[in-house]
N, C-alpha and C. Protein backbone atom coordinates (compact mmCIF):
# COMPACT_ATOMS: atom_id res chain seq x y z
N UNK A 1 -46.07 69.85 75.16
CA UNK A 1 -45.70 70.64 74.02
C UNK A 1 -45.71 69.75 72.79
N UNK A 2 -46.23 70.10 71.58
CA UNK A 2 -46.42 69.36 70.73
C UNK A 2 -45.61 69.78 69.50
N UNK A 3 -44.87 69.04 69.32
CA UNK A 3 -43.76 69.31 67.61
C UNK A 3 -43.71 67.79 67.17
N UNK A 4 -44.40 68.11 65.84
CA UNK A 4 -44.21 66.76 65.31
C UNK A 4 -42.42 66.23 65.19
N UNK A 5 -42.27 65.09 65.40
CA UNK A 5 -40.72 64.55 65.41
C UNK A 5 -40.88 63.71 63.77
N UNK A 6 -40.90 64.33 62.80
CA UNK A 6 -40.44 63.71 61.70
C UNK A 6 -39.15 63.41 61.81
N UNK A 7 -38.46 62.60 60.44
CA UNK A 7 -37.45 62.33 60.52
C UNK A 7 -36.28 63.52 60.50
N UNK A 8 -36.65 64.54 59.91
CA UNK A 8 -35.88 65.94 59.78
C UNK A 8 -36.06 66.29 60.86
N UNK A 9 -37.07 66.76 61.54
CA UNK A 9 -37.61 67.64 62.40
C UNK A 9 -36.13 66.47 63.73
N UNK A 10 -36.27 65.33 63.66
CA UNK A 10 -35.35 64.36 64.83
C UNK A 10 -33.73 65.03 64.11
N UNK A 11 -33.61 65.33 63.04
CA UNK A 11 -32.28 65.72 62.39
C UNK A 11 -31.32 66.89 63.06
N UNK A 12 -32.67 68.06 63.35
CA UNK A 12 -32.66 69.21 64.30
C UNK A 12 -31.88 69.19 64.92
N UNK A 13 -32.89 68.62 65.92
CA UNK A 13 -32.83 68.56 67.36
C UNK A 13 -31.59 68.06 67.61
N UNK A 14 -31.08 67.06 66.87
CA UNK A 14 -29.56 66.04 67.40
C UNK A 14 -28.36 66.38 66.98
N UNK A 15 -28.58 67.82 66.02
CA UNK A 15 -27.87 68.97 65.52
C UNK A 15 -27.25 70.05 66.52
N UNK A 16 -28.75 70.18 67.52
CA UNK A 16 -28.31 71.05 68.79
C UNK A 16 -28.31 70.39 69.89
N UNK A 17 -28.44 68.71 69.74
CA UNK A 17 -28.15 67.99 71.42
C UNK A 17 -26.36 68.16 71.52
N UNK A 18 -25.57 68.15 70.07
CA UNK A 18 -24.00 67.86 69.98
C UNK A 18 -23.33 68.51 71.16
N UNK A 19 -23.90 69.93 71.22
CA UNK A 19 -23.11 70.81 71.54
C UNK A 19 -24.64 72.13 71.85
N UNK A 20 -25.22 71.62 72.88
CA UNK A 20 -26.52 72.46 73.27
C UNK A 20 -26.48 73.97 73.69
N UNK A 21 -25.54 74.41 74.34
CA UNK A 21 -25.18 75.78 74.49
C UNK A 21 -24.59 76.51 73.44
N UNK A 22 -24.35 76.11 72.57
CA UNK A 22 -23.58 76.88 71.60
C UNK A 22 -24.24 76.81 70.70
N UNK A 23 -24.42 78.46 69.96
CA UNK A 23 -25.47 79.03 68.98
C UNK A 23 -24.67 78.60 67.74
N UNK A 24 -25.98 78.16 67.08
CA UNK A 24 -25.51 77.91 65.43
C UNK A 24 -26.40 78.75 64.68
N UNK A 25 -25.74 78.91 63.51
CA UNK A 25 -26.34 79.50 62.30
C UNK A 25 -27.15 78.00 61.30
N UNK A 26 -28.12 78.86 60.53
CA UNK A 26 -29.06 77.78 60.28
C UNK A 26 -28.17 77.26 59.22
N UNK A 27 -27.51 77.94 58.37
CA UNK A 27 -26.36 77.14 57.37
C UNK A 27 -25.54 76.07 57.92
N UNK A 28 -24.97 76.48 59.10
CA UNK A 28 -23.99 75.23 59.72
C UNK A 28 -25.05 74.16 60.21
N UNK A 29 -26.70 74.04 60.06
CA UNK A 29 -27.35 73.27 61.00
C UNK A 29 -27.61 72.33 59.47
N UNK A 30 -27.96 73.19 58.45
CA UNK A 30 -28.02 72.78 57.39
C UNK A 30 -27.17 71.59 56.54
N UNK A 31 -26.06 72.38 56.41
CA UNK A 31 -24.98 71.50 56.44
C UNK A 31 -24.77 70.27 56.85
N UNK A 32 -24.84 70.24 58.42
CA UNK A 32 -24.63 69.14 59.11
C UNK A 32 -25.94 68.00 58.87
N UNK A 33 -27.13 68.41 58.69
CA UNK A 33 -27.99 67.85 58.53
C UNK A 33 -28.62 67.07 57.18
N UNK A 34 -28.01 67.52 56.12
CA UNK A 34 -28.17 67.57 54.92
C UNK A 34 -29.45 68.39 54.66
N UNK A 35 -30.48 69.17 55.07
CA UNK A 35 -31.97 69.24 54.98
C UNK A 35 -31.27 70.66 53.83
N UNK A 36 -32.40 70.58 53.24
CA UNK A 36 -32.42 72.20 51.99
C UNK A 36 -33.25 73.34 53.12
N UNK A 37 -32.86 74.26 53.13
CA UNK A 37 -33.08 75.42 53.52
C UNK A 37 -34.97 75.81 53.97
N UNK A 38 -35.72 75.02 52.65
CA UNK A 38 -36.84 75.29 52.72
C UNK A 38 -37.83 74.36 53.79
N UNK A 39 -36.45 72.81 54.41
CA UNK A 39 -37.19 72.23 55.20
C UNK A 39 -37.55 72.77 56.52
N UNK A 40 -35.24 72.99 56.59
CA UNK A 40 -34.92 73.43 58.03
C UNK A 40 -35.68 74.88 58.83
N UNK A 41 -35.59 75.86 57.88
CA UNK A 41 -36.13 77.24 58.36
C UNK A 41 -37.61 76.31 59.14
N UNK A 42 -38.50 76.54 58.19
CA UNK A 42 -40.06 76.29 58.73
C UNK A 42 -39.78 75.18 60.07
N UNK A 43 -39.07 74.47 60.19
CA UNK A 43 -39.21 73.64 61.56
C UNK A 43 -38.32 74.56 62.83
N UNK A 44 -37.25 75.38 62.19
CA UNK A 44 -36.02 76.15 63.35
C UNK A 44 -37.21 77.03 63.83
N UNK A 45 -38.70 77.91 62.76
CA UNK A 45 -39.25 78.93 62.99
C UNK A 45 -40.26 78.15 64.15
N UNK A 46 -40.87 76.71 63.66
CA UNK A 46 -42.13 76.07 64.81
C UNK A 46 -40.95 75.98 65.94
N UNK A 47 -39.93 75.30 66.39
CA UNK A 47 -39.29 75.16 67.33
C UNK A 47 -38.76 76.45 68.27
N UNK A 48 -38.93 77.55 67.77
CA UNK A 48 -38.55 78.87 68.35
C UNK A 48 -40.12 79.69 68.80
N UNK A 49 -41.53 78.85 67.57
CA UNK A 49 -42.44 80.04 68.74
C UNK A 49 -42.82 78.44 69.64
N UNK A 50 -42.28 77.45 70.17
CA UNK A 50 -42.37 76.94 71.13
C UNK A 50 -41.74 77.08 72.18
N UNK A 51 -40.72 78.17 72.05
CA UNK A 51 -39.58 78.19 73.41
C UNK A 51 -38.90 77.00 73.22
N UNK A 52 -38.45 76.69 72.19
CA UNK A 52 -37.53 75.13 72.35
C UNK A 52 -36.20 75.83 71.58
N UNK A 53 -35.91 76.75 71.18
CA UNK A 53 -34.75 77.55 70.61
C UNK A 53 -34.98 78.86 70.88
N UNK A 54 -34.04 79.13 71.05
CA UNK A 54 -33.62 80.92 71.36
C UNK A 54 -33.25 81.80 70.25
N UNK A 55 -33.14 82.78 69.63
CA UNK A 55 -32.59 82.77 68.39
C UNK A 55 -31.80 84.67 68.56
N UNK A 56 -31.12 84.67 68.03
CA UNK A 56 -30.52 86.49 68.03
C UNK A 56 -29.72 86.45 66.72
N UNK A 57 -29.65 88.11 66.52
CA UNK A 57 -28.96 88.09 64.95
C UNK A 57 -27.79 88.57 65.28
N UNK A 58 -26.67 88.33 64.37
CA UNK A 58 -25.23 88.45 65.20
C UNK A 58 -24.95 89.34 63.37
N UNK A 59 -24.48 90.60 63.95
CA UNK A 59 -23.82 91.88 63.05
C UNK A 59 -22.44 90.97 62.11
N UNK A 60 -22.98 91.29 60.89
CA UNK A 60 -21.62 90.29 60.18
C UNK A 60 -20.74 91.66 60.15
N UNK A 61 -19.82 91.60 58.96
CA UNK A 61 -19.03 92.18 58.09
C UNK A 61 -19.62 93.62 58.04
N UNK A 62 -19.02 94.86 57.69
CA UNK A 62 -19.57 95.90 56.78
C UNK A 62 -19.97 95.37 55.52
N UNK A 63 -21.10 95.29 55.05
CA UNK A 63 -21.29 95.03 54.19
C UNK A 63 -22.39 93.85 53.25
N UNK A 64 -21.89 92.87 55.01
CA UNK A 64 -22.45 91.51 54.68
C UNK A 64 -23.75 91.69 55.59
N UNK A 65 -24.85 91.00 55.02
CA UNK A 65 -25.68 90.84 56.06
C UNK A 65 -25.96 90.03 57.58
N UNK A 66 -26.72 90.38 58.46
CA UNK A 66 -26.83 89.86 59.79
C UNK A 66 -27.19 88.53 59.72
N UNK A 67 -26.59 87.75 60.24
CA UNK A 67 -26.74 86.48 60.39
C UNK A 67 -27.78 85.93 61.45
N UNK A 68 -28.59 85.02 61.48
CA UNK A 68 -29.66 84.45 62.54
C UNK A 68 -28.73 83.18 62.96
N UNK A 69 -28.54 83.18 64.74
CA UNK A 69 -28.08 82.10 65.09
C UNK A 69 -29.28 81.46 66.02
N UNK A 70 -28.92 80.12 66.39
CA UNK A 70 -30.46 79.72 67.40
C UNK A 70 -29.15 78.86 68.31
N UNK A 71 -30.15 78.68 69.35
CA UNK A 71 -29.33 77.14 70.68
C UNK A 71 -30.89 77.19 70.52
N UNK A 72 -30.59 75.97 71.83
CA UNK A 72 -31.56 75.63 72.77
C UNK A 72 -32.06 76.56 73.87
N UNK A 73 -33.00 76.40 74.05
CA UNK A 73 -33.31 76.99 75.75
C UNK A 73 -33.42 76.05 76.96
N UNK A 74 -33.61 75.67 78.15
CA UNK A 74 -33.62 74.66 78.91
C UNK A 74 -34.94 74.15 78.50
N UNK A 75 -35.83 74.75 78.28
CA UNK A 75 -37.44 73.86 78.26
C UNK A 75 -36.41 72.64 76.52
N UNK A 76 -35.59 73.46 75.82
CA UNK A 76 -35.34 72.89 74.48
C UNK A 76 -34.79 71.60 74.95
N UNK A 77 -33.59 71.86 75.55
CA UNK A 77 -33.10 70.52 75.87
C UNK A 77 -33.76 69.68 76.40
N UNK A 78 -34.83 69.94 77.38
CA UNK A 78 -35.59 69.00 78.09
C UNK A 78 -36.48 68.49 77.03
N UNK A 79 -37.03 68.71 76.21
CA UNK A 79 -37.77 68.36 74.93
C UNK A 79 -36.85 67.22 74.68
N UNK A 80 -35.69 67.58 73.72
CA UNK A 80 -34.66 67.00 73.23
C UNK A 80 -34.52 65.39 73.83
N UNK A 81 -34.56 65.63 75.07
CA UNK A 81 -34.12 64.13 75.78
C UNK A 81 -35.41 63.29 75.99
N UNK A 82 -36.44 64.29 76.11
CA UNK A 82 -37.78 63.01 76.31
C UNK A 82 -37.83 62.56 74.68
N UNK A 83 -37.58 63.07 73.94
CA UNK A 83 -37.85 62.79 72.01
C UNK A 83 -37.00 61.70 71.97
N UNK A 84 -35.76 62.06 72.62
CA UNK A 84 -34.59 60.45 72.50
C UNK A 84 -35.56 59.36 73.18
N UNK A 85 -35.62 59.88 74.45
CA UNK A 85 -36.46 58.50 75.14
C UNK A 85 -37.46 57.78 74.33
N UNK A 86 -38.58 58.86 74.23
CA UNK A 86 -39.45 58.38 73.30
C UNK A 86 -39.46 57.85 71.87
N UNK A 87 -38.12 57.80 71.21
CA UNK A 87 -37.97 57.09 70.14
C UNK A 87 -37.18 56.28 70.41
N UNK A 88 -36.28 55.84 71.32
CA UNK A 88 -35.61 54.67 71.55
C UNK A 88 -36.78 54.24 72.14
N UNK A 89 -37.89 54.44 72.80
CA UNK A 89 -38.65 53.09 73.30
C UNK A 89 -39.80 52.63 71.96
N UNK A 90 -39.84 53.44 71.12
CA UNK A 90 -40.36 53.00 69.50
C UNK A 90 -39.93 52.02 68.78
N UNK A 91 -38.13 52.23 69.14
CA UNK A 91 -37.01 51.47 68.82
C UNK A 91 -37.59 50.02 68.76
N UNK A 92 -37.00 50.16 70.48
CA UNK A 92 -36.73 48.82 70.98
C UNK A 92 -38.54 48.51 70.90
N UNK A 93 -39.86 48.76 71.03
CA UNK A 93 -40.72 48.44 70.63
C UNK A 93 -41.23 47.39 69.20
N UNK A 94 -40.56 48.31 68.19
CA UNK A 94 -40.41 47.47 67.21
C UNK A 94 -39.53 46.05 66.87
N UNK A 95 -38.42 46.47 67.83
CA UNK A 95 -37.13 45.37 68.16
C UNK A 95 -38.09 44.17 68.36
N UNK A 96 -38.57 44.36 69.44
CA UNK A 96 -39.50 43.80 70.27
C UNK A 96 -40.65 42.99 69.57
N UNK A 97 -41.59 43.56 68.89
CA UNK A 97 -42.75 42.92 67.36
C UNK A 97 -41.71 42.58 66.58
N UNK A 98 -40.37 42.69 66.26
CA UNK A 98 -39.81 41.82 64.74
C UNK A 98 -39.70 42.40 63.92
N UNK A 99 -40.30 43.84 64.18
CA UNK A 99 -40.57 44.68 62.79
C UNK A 99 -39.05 45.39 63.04
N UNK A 100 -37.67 45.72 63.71
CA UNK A 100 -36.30 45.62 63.37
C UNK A 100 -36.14 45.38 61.65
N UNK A 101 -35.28 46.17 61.11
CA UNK A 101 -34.77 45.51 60.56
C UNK A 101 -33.01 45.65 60.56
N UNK A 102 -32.48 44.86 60.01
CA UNK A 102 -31.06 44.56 60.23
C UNK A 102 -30.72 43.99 59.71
């Protein structure tokens, strides 16, 4: 499965590794992430037609509009942890050439 892991796009994902079963709204993902609205949507929308998020609209207020929440799905989390792997071995790769910095 292919999703580019920019540095936002890694912001995501470690947004919904915290607490993987439990649906967030893209404002609270926002929030936590610092990203503006126009980053997060377009990557929550590629990560959902991959089956890597689930998404349902939850009935607000009379009045207020329906809210979009997302989780993970299991294929999501399993994504999630090879992306850790695969950037801690980038990590320590670079550790490794000198190119670290610290």
């Amino acid at each position: 499965m292919k999703l580019r892991l920019s540095p936002q796009t890694l912001l995501v994902l470690e947004a919904f590794l915290e607490e993987s079963a439990v649906w967030r709204y893209g404002y609270e993902i926002s929030r936590g992430s610092g990203l503006k609205s126009g980053t997060l949507y377009p990557i929550l929308i590629r990560m959902e037609e991959r089956r890597l998020l689930e998404t349902k609209w939850e009935s607000g207020e009379p009045g207020r509009p329906a809210r979009h929440l997302y989780r993970l799905t299991p294929d999501g989390m399993q994504f999630v942890r090879e992306s850790r792997l695969v950037q801690a071995a980038k990590g320590l790769g670079a550790v490794a050439l000198g190119e670290a910095q610290g």
